[in-house]
Protein backbone atom coordinates (compact mmCIF):
# COMPACT_ATOMS: atom_id res chain seq x y z
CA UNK A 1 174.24 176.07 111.31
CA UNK A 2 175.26 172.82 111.94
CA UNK A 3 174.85 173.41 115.65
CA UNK A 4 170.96 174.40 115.16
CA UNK A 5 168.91 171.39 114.83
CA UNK A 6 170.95 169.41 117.84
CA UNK A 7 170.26 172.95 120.08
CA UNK A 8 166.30 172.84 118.63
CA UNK A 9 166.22 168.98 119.72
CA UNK A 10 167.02 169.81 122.93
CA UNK A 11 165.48 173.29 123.28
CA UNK A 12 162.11 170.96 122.82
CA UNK A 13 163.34 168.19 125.13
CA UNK A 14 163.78 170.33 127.97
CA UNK A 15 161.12 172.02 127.41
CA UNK A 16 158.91 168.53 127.04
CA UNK A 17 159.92 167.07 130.24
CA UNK A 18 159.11 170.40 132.09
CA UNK A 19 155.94 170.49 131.07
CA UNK A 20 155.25 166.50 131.94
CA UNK A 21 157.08 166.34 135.33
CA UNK A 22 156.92 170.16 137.33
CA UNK A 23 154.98 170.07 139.90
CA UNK A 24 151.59 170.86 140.51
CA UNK A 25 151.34 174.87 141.46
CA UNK A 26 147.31 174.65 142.19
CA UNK A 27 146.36 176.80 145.41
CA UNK A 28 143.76 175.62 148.06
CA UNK A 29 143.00 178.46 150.07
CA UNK A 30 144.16 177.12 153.92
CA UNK A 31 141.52 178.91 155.54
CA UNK A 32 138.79 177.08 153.54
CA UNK A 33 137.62 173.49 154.89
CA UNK A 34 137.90 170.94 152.42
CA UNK A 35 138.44 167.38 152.04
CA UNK A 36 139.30 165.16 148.57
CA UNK A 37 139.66 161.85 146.53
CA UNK A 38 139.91 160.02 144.10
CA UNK A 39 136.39 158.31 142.94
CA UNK A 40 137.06 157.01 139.77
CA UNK A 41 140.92 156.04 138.78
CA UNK A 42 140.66 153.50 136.22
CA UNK A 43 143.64 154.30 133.64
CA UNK A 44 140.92 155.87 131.18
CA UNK A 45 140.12 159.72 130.33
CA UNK A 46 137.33 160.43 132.41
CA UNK A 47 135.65 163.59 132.50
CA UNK A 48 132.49 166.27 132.22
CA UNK A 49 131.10 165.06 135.37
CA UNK A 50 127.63 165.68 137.32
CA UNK A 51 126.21 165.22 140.61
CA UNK A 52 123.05 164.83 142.11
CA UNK A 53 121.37 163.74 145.29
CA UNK A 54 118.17 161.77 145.25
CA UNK A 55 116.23 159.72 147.14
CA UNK A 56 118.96 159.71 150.16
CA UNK A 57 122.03 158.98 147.67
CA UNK A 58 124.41 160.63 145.38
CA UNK A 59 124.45 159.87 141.65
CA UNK A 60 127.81 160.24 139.74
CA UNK A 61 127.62 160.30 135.73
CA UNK A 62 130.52 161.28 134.26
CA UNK A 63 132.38 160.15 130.80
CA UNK A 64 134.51 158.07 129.82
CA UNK A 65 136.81 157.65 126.59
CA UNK A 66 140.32 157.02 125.42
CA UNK A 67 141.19 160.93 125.69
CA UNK A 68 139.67 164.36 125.60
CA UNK A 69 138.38 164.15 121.88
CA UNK A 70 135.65 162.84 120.15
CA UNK A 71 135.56 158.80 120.37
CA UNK A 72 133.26 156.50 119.32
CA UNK A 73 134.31 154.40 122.32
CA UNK A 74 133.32 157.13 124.54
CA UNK A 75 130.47 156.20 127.10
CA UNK A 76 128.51 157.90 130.05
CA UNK A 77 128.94 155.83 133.38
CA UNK A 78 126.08 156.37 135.43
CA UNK A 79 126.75 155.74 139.58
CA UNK A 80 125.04 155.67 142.77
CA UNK A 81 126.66 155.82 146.67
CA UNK A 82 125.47 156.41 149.73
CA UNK A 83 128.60 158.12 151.15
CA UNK A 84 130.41 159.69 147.72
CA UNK A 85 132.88 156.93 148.45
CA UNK A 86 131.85 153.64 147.70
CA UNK A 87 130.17 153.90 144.10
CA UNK A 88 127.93 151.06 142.45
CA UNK A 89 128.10 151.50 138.59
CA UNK A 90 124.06 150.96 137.70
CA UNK A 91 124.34 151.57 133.76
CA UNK A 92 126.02 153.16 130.40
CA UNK A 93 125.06 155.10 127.68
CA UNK A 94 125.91 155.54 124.16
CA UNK A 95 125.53 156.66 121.20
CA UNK A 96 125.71 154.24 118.07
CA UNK A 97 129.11 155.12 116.14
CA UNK A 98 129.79 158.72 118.34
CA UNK A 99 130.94 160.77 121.04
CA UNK A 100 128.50 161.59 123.50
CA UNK A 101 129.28 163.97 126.39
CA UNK A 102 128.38 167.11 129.11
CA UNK A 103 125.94 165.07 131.25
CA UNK A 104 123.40 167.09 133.19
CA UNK A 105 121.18 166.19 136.03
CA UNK A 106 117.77 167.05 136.90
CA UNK A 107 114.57 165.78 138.66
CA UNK A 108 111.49 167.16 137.13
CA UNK A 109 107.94 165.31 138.35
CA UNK A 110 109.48 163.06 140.93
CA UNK A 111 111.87 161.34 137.61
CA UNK A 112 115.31 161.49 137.39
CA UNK A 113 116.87 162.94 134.28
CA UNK A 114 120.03 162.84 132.23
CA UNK A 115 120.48 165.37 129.12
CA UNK A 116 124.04 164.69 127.24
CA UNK A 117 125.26 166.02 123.76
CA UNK A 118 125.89 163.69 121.11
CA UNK A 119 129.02 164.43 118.99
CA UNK A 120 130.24 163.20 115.66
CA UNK A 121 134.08 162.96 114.63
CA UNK A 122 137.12 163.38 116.29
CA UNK A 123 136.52 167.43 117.37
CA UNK A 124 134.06 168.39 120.15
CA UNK A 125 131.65 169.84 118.18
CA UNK A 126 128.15 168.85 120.12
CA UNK A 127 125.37 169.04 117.35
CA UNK A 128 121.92 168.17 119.45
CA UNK A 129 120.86 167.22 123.15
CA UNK A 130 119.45 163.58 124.13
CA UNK A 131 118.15 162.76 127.34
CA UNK A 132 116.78 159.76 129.15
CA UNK A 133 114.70 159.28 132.04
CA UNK A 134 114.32 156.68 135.24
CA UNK A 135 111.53 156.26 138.14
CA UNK A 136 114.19 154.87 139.81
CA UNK A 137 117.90 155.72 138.69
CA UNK A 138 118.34 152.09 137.45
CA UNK A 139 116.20 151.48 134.85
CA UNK A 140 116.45 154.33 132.37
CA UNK A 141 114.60 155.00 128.37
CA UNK A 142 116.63 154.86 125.72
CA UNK A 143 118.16 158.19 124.39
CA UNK A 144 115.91 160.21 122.92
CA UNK A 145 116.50 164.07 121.41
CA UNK A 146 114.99 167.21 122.35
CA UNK A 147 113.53 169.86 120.41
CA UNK A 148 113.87 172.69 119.41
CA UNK A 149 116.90 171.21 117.22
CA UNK A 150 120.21 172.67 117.40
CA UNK A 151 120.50 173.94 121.01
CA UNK A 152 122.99 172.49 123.49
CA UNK A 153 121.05 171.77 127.20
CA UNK A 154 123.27 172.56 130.18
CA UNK A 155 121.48 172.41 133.64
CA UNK A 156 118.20 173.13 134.64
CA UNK A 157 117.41 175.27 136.93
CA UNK A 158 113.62 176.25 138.91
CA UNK A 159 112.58 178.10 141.77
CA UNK A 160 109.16 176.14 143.00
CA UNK A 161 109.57 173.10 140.82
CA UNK A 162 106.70 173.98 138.70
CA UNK A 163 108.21 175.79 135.86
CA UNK A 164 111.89 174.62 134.61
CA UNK A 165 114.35 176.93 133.00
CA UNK A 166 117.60 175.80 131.32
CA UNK A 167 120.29 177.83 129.41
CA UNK A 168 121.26 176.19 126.01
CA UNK A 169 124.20 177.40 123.72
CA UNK A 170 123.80 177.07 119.65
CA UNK A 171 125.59 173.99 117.83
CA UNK A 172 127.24 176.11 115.78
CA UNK A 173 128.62 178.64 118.98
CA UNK A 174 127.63 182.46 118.83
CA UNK A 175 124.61 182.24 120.68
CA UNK A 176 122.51 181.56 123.59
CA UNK A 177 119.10 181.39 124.81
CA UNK A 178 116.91 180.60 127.92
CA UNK A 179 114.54 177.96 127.73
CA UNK A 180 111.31 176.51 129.68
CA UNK A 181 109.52 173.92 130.55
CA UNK A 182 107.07 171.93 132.73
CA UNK A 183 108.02 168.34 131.85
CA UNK A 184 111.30 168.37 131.39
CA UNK A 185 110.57 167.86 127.64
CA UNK A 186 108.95 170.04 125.77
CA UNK A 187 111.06 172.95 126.15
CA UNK A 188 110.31 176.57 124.35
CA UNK A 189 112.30 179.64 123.90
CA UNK A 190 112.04 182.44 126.58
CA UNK A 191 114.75 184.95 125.41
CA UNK A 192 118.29 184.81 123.92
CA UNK A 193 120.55 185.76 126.56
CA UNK A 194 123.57 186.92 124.12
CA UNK A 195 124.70 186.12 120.34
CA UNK A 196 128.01 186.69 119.33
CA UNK A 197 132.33 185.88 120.44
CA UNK A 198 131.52 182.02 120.00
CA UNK A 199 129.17 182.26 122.99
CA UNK A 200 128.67 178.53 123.86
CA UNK A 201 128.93 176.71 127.38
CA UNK A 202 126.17 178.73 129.73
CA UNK A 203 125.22 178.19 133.13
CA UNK A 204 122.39 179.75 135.41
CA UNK A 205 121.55 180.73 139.24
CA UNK A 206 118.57 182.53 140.69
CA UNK A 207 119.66 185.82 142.67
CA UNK A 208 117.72 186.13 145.86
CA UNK A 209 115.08 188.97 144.09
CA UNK A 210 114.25 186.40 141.43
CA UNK A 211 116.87 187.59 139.11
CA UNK A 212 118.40 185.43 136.76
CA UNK A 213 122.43 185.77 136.58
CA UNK A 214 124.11 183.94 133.68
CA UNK A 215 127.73 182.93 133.18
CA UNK A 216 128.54 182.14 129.48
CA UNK A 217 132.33 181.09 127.62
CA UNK A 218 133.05 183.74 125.07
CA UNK A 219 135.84 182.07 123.42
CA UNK A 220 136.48 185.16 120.42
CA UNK A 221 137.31 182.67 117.83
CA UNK A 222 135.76 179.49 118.37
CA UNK A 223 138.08 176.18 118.71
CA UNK A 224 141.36 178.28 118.76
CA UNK A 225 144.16 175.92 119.88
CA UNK A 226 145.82 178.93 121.33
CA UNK A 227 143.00 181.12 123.11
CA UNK A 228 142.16 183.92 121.99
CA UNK A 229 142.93 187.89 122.89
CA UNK A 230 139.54 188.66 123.30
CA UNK A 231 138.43 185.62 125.07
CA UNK A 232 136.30 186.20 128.48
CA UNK A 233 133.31 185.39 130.59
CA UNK A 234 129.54 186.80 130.30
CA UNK A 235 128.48 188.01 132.74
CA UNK A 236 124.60 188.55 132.51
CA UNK A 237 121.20 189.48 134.54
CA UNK A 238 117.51 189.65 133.78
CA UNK A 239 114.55 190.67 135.85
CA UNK A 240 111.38 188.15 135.49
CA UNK A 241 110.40 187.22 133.03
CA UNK A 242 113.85 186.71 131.98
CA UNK A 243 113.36 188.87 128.73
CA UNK A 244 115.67 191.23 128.42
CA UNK A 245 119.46 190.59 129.90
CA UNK A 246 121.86 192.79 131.02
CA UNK A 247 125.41 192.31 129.81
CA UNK A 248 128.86 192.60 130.93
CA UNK A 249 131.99 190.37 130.58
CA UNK A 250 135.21 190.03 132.89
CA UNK A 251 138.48 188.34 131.75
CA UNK A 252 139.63 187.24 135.15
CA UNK A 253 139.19 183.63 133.40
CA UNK A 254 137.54 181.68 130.73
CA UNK A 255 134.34 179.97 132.25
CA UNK A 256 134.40 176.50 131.07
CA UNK A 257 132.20 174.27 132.19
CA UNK A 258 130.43 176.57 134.86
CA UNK A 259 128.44 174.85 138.01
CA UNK A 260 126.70 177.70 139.46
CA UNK A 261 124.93 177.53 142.66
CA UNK A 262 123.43 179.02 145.76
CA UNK A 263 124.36 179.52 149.28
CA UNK A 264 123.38 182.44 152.01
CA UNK A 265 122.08 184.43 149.40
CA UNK A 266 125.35 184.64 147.27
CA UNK A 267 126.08 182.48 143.74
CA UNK A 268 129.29 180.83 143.80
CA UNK A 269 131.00 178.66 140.78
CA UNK A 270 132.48 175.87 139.99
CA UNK A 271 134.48 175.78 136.63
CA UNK A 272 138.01 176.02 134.87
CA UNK A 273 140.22 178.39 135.77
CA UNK A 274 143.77 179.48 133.79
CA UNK A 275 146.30 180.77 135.79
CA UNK A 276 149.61 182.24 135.18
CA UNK A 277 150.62 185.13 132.22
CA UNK A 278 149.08 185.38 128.98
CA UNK A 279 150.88 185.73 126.22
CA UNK A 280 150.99 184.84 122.38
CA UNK A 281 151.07 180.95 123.23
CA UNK A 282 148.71 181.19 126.51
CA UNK A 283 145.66 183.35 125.54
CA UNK A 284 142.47 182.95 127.11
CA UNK A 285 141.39 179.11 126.37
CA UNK A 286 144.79 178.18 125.14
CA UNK A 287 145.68 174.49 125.03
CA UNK A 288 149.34 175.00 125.73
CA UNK A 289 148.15 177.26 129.36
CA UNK A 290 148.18 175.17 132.71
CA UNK A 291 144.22 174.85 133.79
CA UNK A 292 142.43 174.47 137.40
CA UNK A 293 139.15 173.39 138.54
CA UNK A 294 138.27 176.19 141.17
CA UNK A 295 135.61 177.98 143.16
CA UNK A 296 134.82 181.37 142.22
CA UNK A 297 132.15 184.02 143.72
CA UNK A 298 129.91 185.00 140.81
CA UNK A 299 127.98 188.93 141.08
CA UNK A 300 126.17 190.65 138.18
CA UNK A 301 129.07 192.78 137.25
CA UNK A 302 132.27 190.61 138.42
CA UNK A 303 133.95 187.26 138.58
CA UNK A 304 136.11 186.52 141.82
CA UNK A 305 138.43 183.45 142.14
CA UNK A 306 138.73 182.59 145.35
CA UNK A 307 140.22 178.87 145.51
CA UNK A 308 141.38 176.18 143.36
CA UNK A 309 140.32 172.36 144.12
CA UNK A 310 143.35 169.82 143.37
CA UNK A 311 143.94 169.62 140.25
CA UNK A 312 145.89 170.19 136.61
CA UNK A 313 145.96 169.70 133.11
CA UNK A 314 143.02 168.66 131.69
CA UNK A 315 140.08 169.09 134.09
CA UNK A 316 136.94 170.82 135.60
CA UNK A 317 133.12 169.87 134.54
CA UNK A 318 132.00 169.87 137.82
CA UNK A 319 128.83 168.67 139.46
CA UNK A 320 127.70 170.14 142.91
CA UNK A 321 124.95 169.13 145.38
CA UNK A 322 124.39 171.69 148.59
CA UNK A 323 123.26 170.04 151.71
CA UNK A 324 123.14 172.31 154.42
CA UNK A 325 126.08 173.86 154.96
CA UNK A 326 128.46 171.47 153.11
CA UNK A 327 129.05 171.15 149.37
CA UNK A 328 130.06 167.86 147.27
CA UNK A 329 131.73 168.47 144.43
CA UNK A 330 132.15 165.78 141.88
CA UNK A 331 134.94 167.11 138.75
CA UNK A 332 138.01 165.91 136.84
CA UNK A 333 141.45 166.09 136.55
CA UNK A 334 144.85 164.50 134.84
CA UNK A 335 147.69 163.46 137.60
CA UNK A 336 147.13 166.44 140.28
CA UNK A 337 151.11 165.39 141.47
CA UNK A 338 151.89 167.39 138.20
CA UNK A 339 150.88 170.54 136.27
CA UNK A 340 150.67 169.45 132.42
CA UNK A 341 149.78 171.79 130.19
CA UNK A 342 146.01 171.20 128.71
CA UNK A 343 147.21 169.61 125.53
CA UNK A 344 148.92 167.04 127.04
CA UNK A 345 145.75 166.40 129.73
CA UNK A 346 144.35 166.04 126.76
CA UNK A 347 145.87 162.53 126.28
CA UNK A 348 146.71 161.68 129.46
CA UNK A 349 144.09 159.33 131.94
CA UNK A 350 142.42 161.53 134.11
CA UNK A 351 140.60 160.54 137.64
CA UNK A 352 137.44 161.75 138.47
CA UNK A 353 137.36 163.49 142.32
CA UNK A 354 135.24 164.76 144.57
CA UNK A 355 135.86 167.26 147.42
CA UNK A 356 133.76 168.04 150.46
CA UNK A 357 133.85 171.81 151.27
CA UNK A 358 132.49 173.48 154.42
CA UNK A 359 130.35 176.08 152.74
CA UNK A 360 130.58 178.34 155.94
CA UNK A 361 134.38 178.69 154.77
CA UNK A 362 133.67 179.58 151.88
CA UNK A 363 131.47 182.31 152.60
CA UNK A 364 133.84 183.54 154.74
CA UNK A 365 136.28 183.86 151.64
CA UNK A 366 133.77 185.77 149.78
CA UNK A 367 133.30 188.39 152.38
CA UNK A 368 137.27 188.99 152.48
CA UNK A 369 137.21 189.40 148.47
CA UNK A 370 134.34 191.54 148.74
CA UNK A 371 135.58 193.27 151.79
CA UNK A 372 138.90 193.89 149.54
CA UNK A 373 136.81 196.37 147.69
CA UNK A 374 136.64 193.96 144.45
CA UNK A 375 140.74 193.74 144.68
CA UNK A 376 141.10 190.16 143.91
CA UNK A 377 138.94 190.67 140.34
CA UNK A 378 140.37 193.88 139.50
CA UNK A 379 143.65 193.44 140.23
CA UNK A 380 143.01 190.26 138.18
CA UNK A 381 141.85 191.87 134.81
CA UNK A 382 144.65 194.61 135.18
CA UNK A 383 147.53 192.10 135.44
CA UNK A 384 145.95 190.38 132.01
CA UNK A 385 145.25 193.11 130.32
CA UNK A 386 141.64 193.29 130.19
């Protein structure tokens, strides 16, 4: 007995100093074309990122705080480049006395808007969405919330930039719903797309047809520090007028922080990805699992990975912009020389990046996966269990 806390000491030790200094295990497919760097690498926790092009140049907002929970210090850095290189920092927002967070980017009427999520106390619990809005990405309104109450914006989407759509998760998790608009600001309630599993973070694409295909986080028990068993992705469709949805849900990952968009007539993703076995510590959304920000195809009844980006610990929240047939990618990550565990991303400084991806490449990976006869999902959900 005497033996047993010395042993426990250093069982932990060891098993600390693994987790801060193996090295990072992340997979970029070699056949894909892809370049990154670092954009922002200022010692702070930067994160939940977006991206937009606009009037011939990129705009970066992205957060910034002392770590990965709530922070009254925590700001949203809004930036501007011509190249994705060189970035000019035009403004900040905040909230007075909270966390604000998951910055979205759309241009409605020729204006430029930002939604975010306001956040009280230390856990990310979003309660409301705020947005602002410039003529000319420097001079912005003050933050101002949205109705109806309670819903939590992600991106907006539209097909002929008359009538808006954007997917919006309930405050409380266990729900989601599809919302329009014309003005970017008086939005209304088209449909819930699913209710139940802590349903939150939900992301939309338009299928060729006119289809509407959904990803949404089920997270089983909401907040769970170690996943959960029953933790997956949504995996939904609905015909116009995006009434009724058609559900199914795939476990090849968790979908945090989803990016979906559109390229030869297939919807790809951009979110977090957890690789590696599951077990009682490393469920589905578990803090203690290694996480990726990667590119997966997205169909109405699967989820493919096909590539991780550099990255580790605590990361993903991407923003995308498709310009012909290349793809900027703006997202964040903790030290990508190493392969923390989330929790200790968590606390770490994190760097926001951005990767240029020759989009023909990646097509070209989601004809193999499809030409595998769905292999790389299946074989996916049978190795964990699903």
């Amino acid at each position: 007995m005497a033996l047993m806390l010395p042993l426990l000491v250093a069982w932990w030790t060891l098993g600390l100093l693994y987790w801060l200094y193996r090295s990072n295990r992340s997979t970029v497919d070699p056949t894909m074309k892809i370049e990154t760097w670092a954009a922002v690498n200022d010692g702070l926790h930067n994160s939940n990122t977006d991206l937009i092009f606009w009037r011939e140049a990129f705009y970066l907002v992205h957060a910034a705080s002392p770590y990965h929970l709530g922070s009254k210090q925590c700001r949203l850095v809004l930036r501007r480049s011509a190249d994705a290189r060189q970035w000019q920092t035009l403004t900040e927002f905040q909230m007075p006395d909270q966390d604000i967070r998951d910055p979205k980017f759309a241009v409605i009427g020729g204006q430029l808007f930002l939604y975010a999520l306001p956040n009280r106390g230390l856990k990310a619990v979003p309660y409301a969405t705020v947005y602002s809005v410039s003529d000319d990405g420097e001079t912005w309104t003050r933050l101002a919330p949205l109705e109806p109450k309670g819903w939590l914006f992600w991106r907006p989407k539209t097909r002929d930039g008359i009538r808006w759509y954007v997917p919006a998760y309930w405050h409380e998790h266990g729900a989601s719903a599809l919302l329009t608009s014309t003005d970017g600001v008086a939005w209304t309630e088209v449909s819930r797309i699913y209710t139940g599993e802590a349903n939150d973070e939900t992301d939309i694409a338009f299928l060729p047809d006119g289809r509407l295909l959904a990803t949404a986080r089920l997270e089983g028990r909401a907040d769970s520090p170690f996943g959960d068993r029953d933790a997956a992705t949504l995996l939904a469709v609905a015909a116009p007028p995006y009434r009724e949805w058609q559900c199914t849900k795939t476990r090849v990952t968790r979908l945090d922080g989803p990016a979906l968009f559109n390229y030869g007539g297939r919807i790809f993703a951009v979110a977090r990805y957890q690789p590696g076995r599951r077990g009682l510590l490393t469920r589905l959304g578990s803090s203690m699992s290694r996480k990726r920000t990667s590119l997966f195809l997205v169909e109405p009844e699967r989820l493919t990975h096909l590539s991780d980006l550099p990255s580790a610990g605590d990361t993903s929240y991407a923003g995308v912009v498709v310009r012909g047939d290349e793809l900027m990618v703006s997202y964040y990550s903790s030290d990508i020389d190493r392969d923390y565990p989330w929790v200790v991303g968590m606390f770490a400084r994190s760097e926001i990046r951005m990767a240029r991806v020759d989009l023909q490449t990646l097509q070209v990976l989601a004809e193999r996966a499809i030409g595998d006869g769905n292999g790389r999902s299946l074989s996916a959900e049978r190795r964990y269990g699903a």
